[in-house]
PDB file of N, CA and C in Angstrom:
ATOM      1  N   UNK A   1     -25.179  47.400-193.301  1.00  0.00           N
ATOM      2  CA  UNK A   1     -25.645  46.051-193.156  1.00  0.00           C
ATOM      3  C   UNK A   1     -24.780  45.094-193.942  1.00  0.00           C
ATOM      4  N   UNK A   2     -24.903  43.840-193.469  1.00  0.00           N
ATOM      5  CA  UNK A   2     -24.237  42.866-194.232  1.00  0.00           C
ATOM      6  C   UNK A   2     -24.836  41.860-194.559  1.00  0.00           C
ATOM      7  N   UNK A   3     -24.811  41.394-195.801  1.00  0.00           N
ATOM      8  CA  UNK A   3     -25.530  40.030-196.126  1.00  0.00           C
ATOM      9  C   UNK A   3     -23.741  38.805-195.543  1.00  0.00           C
ATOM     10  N   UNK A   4     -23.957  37.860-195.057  1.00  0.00           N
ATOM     11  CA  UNK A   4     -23.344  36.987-195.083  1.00  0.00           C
ATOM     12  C   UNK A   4     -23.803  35.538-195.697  1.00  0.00           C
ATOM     13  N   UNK A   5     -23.417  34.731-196.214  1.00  0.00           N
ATOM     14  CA  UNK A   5     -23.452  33.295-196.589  1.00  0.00           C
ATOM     15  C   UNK A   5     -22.565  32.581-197.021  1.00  0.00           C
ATOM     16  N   UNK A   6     -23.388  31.546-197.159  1.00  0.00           N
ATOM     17  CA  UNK A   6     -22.296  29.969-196.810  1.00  0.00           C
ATOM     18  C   UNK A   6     -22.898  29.175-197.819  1.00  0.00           C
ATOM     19  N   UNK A   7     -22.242  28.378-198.510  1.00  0.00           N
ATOM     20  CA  UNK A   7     -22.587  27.507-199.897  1.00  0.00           C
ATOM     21  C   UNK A   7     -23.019  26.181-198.977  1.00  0.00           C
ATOM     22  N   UNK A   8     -24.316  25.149-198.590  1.00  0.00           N
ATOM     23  CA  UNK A   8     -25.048  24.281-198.176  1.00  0.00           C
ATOM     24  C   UNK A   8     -24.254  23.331-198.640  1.00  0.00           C
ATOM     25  N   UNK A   9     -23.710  23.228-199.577  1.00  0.00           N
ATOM     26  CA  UNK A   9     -22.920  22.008-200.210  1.00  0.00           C
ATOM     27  C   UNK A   9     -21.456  21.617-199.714  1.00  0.00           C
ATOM     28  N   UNK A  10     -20.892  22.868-198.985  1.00  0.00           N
ATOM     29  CA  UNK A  10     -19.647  22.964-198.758  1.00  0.00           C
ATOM     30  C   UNK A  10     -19.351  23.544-197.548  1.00  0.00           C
ATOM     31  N   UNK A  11     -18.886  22.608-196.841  1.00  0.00           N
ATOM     32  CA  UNK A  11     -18.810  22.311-195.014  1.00  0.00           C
ATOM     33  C   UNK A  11     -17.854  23.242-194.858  1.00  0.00           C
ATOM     34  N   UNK A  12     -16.213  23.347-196.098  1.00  0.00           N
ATOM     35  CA  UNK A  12     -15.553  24.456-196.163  1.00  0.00           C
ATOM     36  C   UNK A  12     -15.796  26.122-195.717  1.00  0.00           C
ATOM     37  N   UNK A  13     -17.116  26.482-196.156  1.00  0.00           N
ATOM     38  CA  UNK A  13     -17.822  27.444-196.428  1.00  0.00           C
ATOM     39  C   UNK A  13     -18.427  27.741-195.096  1.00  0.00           C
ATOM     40  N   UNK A  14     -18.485  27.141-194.261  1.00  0.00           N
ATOM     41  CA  UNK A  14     -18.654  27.493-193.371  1.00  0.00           C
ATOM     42  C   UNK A  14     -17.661  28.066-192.136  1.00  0.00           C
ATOM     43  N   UNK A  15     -16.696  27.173-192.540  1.00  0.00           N
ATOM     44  CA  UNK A  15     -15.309  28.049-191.854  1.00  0.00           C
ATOM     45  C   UNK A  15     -15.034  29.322-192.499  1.00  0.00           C
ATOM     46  N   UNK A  16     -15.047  29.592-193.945  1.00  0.00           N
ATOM     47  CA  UNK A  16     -15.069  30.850-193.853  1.00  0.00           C
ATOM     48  C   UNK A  16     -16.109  31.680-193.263  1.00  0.00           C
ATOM     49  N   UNK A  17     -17.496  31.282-193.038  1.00  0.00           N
ATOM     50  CA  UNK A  17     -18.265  32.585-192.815  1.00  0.00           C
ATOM     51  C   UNK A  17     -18.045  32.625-191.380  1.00  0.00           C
ATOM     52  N   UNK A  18     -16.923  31.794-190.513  1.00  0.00           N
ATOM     53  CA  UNK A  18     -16.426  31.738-189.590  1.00  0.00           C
ATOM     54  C   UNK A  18     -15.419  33.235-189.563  1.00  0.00           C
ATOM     55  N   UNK A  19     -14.636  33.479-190.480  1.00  0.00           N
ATOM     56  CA  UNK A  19     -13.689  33.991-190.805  1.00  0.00           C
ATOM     57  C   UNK A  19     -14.304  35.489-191.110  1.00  0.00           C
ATOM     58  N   UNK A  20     -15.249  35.317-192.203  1.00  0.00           N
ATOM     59  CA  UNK A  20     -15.972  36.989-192.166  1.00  0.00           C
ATOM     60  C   UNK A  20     -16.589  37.503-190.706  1.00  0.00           C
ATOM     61  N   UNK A  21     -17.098  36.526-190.108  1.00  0.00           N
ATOM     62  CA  UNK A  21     -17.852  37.164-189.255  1.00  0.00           C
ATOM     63  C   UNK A  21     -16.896  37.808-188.370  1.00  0.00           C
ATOM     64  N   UNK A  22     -15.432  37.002-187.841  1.00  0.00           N
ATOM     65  CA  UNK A  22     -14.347  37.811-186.960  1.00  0.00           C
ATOM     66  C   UNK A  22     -14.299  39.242-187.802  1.00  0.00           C
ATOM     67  N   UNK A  23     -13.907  39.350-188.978  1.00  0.00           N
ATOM     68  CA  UNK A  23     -13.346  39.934-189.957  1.00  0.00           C
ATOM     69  C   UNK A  23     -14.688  41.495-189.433  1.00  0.00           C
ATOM     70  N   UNK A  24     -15.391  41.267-190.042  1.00  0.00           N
ATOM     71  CA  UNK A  24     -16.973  42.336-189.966  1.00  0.00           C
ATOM     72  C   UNK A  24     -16.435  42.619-188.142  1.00  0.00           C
ATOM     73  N   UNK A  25     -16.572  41.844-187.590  1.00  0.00           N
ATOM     74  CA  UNK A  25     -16.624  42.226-185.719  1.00  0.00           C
ATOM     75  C   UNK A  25     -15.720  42.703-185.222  1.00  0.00           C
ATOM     76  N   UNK A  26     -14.450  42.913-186.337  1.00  0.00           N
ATOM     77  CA  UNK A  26     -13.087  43.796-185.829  1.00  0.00           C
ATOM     78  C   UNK A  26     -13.081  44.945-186.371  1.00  0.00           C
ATOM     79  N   UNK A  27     -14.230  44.900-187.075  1.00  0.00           N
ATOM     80  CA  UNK A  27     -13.993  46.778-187.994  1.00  0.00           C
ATOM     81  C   UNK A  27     -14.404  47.427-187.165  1.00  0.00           C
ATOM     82  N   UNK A  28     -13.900  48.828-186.585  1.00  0.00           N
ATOM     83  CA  UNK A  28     -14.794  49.661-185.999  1.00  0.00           C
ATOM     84  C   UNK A  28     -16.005  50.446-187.237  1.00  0.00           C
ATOM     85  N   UNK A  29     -16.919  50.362-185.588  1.00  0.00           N
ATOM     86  CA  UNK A  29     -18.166  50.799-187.221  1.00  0.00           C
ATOM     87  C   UNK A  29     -18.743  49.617-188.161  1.00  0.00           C
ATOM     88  N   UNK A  30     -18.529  48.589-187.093  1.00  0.00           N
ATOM     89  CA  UNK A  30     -18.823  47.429-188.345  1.00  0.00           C
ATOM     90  C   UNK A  30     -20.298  47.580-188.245  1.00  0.00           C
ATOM     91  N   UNK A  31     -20.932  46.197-189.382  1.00  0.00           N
ATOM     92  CA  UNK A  31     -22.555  46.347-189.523  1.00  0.00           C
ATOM     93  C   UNK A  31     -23.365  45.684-188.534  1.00  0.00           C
ATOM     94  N   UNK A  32     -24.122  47.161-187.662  1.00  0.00           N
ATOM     95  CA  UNK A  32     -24.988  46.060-186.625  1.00  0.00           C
ATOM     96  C   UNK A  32     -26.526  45.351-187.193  1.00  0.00           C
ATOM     97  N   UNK A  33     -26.194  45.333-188.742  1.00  0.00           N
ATOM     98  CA  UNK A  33     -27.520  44.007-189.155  1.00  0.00           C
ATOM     99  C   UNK A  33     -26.672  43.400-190.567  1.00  0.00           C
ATOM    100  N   UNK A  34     -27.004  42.067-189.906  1.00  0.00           N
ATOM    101  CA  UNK A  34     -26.301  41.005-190.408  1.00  0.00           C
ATOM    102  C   UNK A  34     -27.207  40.035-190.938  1.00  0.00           C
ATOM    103  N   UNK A  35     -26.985  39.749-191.965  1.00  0.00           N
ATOM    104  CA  UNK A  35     -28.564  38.726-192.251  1.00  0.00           C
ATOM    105  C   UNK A  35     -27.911  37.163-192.873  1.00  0.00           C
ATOM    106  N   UNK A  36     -28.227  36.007-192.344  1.00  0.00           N
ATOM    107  CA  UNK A  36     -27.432  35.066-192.705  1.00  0.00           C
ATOM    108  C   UNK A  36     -28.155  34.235-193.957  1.00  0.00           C
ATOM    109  N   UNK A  37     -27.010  34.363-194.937  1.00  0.00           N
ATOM    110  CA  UNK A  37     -28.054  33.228-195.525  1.00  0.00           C
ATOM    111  C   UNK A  37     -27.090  32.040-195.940  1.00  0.00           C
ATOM    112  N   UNK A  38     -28.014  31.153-196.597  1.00  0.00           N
ATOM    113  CA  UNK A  38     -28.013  29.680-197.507  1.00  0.00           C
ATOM    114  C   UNK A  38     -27.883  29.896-198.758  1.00  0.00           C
ATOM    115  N   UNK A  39     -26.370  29.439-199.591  1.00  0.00           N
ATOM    116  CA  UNK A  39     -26.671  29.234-200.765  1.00  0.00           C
ATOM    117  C   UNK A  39     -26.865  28.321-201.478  1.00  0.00           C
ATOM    118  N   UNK A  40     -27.159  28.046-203.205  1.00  0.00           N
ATOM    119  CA  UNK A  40     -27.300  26.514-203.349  1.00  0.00           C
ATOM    120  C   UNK A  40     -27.992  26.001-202.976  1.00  0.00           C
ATOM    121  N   UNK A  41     -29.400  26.239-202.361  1.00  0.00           N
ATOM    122  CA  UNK A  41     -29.881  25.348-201.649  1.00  0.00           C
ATOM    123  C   UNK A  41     -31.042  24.499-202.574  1.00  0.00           C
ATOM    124  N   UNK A  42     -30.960  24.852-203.925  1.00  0.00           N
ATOM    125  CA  UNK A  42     -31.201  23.789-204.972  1.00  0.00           C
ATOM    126  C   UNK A  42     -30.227  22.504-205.621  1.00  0.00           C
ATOM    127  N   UNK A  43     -28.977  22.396-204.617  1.00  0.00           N
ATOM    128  CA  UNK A  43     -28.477  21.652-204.676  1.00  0.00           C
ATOM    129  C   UNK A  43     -28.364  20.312-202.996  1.00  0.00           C
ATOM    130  N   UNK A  44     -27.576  19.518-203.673  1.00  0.00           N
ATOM    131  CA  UNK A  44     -27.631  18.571-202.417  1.00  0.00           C
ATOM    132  C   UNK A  44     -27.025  19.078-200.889  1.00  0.00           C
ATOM    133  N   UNK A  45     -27.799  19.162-200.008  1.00  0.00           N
ATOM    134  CA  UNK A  45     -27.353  19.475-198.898  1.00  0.00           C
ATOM    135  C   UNK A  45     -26.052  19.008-197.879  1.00  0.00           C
ATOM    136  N   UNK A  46     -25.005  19.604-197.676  1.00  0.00           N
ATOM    137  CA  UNK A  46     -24.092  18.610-196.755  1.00  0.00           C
ATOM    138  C   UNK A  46     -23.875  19.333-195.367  1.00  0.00           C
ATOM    139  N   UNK A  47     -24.232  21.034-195.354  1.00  0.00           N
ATOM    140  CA  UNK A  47     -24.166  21.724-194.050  1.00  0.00           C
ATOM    141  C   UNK A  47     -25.895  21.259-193.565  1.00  0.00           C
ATOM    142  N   UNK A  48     -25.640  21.054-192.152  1.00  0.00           N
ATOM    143  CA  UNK A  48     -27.109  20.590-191.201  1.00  0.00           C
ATOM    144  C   UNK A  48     -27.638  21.749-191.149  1.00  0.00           C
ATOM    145  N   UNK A  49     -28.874  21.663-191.532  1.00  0.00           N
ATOM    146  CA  UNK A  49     -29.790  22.748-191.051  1.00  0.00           C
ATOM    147  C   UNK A  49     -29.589  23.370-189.480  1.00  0.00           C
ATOM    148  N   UNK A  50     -29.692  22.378-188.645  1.00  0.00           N
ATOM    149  CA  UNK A  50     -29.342  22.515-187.453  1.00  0.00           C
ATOM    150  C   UNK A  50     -27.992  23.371-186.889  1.00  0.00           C
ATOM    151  N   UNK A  51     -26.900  23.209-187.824  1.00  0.00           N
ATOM    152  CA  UNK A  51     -25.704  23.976-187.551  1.00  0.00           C
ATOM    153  C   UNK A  51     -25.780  25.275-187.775  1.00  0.00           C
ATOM    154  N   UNK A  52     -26.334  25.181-189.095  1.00  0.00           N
ATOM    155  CA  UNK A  52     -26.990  27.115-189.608  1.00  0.00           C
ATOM    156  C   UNK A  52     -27.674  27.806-188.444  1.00  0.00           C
ATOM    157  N   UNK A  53     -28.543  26.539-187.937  1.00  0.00           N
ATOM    158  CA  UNK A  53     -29.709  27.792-186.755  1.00  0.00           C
ATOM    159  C   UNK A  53     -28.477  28.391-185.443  1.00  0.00           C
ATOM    160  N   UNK A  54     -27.426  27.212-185.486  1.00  0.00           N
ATOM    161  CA  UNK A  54     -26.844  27.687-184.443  1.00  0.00           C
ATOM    162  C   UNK A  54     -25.811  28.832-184.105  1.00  0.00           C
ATOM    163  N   UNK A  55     -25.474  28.465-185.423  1.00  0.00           N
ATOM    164  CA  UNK A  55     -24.538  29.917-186.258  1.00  0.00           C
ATOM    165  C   UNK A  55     -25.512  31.237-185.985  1.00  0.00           C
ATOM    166  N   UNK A  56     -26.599  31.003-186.400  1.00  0.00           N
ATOM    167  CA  UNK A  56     -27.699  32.355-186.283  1.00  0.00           C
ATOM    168  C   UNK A  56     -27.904  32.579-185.235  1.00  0.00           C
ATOM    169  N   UNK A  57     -28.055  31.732-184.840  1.00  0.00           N
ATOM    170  CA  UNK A  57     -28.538  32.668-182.691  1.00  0.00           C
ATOM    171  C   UNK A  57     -27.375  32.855-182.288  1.00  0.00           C
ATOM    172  N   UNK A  58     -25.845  32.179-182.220  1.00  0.00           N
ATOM    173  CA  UNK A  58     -24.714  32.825-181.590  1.00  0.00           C
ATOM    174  C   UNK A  58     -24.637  33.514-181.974  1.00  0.00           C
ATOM    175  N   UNK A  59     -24.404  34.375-183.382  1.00  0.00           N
ATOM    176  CA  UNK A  59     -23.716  35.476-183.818  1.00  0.00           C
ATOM    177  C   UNK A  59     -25.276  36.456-184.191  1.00  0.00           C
ATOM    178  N   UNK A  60     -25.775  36.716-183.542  1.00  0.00           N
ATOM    179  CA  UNK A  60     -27.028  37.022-183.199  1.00  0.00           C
ATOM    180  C   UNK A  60     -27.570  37.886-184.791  1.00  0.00           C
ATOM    181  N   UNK A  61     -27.775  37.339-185.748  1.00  0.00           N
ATOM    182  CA  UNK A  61     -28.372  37.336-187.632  1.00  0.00           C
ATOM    183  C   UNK A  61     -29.757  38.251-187.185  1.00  0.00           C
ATOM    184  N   UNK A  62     -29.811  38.954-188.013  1.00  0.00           N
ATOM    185  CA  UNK A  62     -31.605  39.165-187.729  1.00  0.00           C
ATOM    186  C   UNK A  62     -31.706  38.704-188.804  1.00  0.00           C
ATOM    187  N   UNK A  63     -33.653  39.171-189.016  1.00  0.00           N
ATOM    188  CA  UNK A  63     -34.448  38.258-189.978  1.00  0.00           C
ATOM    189  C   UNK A  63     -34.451  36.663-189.701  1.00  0.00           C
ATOM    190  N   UNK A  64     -34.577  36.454-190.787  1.00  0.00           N
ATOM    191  CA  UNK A  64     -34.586  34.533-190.482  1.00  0.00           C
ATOM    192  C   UNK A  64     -33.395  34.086-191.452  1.00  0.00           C
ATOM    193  N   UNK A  65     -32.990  33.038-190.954  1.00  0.00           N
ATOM    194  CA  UNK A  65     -32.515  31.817-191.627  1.00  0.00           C
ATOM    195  C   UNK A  65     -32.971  31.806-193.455  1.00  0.00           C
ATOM    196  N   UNK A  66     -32.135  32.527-194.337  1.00  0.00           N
ATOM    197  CA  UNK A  66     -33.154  32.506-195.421  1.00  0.00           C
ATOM    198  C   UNK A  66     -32.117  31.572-196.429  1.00  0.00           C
ATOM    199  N   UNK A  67     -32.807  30.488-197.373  1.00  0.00           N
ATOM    200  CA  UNK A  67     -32.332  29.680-198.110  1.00  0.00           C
ATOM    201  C   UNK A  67     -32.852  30.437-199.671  1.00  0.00           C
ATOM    202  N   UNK A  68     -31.404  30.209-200.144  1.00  0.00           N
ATOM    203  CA  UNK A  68     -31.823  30.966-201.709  1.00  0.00           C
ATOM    204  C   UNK A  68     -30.936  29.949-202.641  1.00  0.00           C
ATOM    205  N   UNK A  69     -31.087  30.642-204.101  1.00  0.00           N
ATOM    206  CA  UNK A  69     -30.578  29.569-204.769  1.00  0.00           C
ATOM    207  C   UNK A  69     -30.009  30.797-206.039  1.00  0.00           C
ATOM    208  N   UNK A  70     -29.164  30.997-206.499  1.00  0.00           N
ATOM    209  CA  UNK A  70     -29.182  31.581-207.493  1.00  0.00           C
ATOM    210  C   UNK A  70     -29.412  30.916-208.673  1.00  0.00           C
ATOM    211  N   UNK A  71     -29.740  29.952-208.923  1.00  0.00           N
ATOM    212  CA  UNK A  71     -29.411  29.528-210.083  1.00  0.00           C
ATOM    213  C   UNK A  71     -31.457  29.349-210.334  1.00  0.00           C
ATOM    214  N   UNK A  72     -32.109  29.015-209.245  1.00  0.00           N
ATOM    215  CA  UNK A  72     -33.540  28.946-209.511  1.00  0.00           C
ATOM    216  C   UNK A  72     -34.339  30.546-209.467  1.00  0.00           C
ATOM    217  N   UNK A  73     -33.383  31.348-208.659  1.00  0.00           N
ATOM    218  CA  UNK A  73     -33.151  32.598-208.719  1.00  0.00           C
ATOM    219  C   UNK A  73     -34.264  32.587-207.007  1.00  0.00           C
ATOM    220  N   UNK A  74     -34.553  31.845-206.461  1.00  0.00           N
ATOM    221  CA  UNK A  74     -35.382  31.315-205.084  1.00  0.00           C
ATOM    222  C   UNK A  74     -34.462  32.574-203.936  1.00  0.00           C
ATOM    223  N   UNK A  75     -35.481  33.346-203.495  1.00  0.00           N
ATOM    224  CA  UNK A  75     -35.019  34.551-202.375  1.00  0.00           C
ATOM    225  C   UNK A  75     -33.975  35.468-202.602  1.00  0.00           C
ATOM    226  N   UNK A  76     -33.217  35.477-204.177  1.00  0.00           N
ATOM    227  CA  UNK A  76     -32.270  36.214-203.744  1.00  0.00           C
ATOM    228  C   UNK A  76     -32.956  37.996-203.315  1.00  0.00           C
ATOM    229  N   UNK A  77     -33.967  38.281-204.367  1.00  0.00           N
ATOM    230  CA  UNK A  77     -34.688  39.540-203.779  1.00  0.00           C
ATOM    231  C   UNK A  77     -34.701  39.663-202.143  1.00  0.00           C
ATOM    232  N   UNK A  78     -35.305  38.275-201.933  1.00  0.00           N
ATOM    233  CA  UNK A  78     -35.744  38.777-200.183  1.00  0.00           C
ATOM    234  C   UNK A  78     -34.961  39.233-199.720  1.00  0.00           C
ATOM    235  N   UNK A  79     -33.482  38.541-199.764  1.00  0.00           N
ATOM    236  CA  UNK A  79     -32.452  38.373-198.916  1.00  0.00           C
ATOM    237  C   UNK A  79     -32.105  40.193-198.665  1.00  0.00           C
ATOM    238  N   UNK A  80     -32.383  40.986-200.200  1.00  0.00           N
ATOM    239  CA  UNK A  80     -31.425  42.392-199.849  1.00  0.00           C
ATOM    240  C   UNK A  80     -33.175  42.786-199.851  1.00  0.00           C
ATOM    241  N   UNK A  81     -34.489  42.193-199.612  1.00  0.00           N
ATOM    242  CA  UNK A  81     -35.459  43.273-198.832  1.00  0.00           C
ATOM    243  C   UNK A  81     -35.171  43.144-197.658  1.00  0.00           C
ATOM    244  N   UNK A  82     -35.029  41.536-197.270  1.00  0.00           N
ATOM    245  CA  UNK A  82     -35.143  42.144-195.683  1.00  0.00           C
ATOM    246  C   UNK A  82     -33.480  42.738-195.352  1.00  0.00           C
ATOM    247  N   UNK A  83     -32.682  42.918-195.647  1.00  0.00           N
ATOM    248  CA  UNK A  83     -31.803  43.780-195.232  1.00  0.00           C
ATOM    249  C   UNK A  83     -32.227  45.053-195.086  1.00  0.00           C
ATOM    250  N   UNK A  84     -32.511  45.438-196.223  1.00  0.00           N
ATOM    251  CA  UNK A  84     -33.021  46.481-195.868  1.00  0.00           C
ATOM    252  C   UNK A  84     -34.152  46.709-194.803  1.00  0.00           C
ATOM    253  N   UNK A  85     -35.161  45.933-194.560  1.00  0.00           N
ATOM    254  CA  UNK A  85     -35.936  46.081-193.696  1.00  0.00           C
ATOM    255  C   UNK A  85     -35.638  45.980-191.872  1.00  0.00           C
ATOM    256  N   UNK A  86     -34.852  45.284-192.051  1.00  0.00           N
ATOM    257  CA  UNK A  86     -33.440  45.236-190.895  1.00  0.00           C
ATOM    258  C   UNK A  86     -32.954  46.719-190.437  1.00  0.00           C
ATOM    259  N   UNK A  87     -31.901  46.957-191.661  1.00  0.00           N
ATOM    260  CA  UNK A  87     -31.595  48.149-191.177  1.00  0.00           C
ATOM    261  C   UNK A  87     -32.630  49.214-190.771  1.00  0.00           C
ATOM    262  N   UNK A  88     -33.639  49.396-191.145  1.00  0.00           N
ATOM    263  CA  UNK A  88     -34.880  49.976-191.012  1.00  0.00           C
ATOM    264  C   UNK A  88     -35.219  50.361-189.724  1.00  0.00           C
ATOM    265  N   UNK A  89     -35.331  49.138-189.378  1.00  0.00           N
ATOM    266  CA  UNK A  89     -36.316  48.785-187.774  1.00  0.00           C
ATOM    267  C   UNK A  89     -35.211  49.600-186.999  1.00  0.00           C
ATOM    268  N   UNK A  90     -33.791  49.056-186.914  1.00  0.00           N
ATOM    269  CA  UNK A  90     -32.876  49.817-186.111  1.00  0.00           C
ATOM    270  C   UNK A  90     -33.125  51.008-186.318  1.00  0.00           C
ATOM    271  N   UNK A  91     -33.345  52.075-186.894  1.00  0.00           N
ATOM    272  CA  UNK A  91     -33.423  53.608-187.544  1.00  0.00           C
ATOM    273  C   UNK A  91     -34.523  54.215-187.096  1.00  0.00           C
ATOM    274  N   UNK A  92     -35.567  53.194-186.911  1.00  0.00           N
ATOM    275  CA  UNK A  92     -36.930  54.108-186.048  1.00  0.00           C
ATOM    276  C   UNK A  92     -37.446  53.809-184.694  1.00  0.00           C
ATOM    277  N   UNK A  93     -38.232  54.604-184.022  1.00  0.00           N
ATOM    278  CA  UNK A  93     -38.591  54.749-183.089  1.00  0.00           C
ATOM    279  C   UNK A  93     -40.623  54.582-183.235  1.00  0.00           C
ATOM    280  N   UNK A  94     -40.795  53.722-182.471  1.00  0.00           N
ATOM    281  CA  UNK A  94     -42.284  53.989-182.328  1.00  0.00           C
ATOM    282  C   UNK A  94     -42.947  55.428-181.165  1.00  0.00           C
ATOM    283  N   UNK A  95     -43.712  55.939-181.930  1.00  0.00           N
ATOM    284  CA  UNK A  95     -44.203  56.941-180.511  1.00  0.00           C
ATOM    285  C   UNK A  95     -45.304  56.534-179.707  1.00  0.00           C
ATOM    286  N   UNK A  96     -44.733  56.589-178.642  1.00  0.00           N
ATOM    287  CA  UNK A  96     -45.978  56.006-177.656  1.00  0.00           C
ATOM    288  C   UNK A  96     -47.550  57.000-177.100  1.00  0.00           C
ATOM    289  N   UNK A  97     -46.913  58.124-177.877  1.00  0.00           N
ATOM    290  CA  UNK A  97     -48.316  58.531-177.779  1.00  0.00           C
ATOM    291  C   UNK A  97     -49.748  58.291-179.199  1.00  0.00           C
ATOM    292  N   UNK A  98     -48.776  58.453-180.232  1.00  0.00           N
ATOM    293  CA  UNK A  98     -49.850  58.231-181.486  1.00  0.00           C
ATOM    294  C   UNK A  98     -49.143  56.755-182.214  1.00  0.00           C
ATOM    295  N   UNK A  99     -48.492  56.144-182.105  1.00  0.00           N
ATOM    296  CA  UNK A  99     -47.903  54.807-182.424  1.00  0.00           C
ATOM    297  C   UNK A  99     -47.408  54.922-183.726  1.00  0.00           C
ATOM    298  N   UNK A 100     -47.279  56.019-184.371  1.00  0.00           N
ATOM    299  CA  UNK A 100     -46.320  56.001-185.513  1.00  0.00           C
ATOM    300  C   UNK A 100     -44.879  55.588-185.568  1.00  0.00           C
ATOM    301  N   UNK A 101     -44.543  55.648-186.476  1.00  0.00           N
ATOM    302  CA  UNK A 101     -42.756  55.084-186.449  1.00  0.00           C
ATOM    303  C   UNK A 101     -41.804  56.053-186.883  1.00  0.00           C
ATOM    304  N   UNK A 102     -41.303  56.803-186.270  1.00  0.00           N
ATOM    305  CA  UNK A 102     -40.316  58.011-186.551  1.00  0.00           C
ATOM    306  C   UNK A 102     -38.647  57.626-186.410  1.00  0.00           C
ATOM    307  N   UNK A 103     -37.739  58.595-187.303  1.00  0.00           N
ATOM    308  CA  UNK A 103     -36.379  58.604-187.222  1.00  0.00           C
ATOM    309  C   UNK A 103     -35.882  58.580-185.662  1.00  0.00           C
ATOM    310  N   UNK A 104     -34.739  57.494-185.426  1.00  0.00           N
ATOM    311  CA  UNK A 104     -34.859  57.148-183.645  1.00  0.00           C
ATOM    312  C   UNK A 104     -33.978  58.948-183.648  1.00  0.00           C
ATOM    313  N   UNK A 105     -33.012  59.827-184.761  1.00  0.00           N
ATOM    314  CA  UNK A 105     -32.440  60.843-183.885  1.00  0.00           C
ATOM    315  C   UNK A 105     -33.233  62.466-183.852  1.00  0.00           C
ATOM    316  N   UNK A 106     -34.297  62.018-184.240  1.00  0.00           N
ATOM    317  CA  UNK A 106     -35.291  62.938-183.693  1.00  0.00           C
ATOM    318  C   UNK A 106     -35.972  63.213-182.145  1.00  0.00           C
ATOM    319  N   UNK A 107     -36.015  64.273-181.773  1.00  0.00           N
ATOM    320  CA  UNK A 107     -36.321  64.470-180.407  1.00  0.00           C
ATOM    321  C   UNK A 107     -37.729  64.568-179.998  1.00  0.00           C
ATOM    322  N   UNK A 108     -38.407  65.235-181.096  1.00  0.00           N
ATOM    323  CA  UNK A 108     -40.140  64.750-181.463  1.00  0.00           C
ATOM    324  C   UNK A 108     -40.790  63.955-182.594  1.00  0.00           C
ATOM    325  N   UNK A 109     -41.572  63.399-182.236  1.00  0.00           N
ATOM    326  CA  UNK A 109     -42.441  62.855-183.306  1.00  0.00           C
ATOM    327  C   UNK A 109     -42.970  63.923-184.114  1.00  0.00           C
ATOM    328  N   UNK A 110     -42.625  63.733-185.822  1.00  0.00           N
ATOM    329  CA  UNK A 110     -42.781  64.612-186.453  1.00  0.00           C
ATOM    330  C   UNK A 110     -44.049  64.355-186.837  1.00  0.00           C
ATOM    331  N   UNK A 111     -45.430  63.485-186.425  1.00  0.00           N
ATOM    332  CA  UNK A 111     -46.323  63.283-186.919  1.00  0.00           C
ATOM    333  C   UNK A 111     -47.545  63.560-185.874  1.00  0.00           C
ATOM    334  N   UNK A 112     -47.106  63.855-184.711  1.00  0.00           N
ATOM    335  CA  UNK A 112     -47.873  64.325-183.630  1.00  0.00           C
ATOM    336  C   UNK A 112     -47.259  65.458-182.403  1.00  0.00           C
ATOM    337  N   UNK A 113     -45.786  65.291-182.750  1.00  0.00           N
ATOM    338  CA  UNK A 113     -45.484  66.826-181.591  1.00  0.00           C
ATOM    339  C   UNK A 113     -44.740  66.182-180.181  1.00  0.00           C
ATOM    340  N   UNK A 114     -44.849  64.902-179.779  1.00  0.00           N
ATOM    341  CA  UNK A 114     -44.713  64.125-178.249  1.00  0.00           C
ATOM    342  C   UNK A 114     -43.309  64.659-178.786  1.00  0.00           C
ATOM    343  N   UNK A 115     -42.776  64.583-177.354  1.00  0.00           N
ATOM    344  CA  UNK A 115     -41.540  64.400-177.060  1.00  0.00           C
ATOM    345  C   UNK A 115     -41.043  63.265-176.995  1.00  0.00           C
ATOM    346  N   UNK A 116     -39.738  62.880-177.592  1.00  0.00           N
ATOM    347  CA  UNK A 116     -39.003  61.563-176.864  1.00  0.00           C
ATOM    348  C   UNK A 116     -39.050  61.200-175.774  1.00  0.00           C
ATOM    349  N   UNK A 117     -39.069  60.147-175.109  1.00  0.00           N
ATOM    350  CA  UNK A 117     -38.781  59.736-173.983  1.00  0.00           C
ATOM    351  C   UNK A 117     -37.417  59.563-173.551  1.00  0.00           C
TER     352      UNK A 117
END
């Protein structure tokens, strides 16, 4: 997984996360969860909120749009839970017979016996 971000204060900063994101999308094996965030965002704003959302749905971010601040110390936890919770979701499988959530490279549900579909 990858955390990516962009400093809110600095329009610069956004051309680079222009630049990582080619960068991450040419590796083979690169990370298919990407989580975008906001930094600074206890400081004065000069990137549009609006530009961030758009950055996030083209380069398709899971989770949300998350604004942190290091300095108020505001989401930086979230930012590497929900990564992790990201990578997560990709990794399991729900079973449709007992609705548990199992490893997707398992061939049965280890909590009831079904077979994969």
């Amino acid at each position: 997984g990858a955390l990516m971000l962009y400093d809110v204060t600095n329009q610069d900063s956004v051309k680079d996360l222009y630049d990582w994101i080619n960068v991450i999308s040419s590796v083979p094996n690169s990370p298919k969860t990407k989580i975008l965030i906001e930094a600074k965002t206890d400081l004065k704003r000069k990137v549009k909120k609006e530009e961030a959302q758009q950055i996030f749905e083209k380069f398709n971010f899971q989770g949300e749009l998350l604004n942190t601040s290091s300095k108020t110390g505001e989401n930086v936890e979230k930012a590497f839970e929900m990564l992790g919770r990201e990578i997560l979701k990709k990794s399991l499988q729900k079973c449709t017979n007992c609705g548990e959530m199992y490893p997707i490279e398992l061939k049965f549900c280890q909590y009831c016996g079904s077979k994969t579909a």
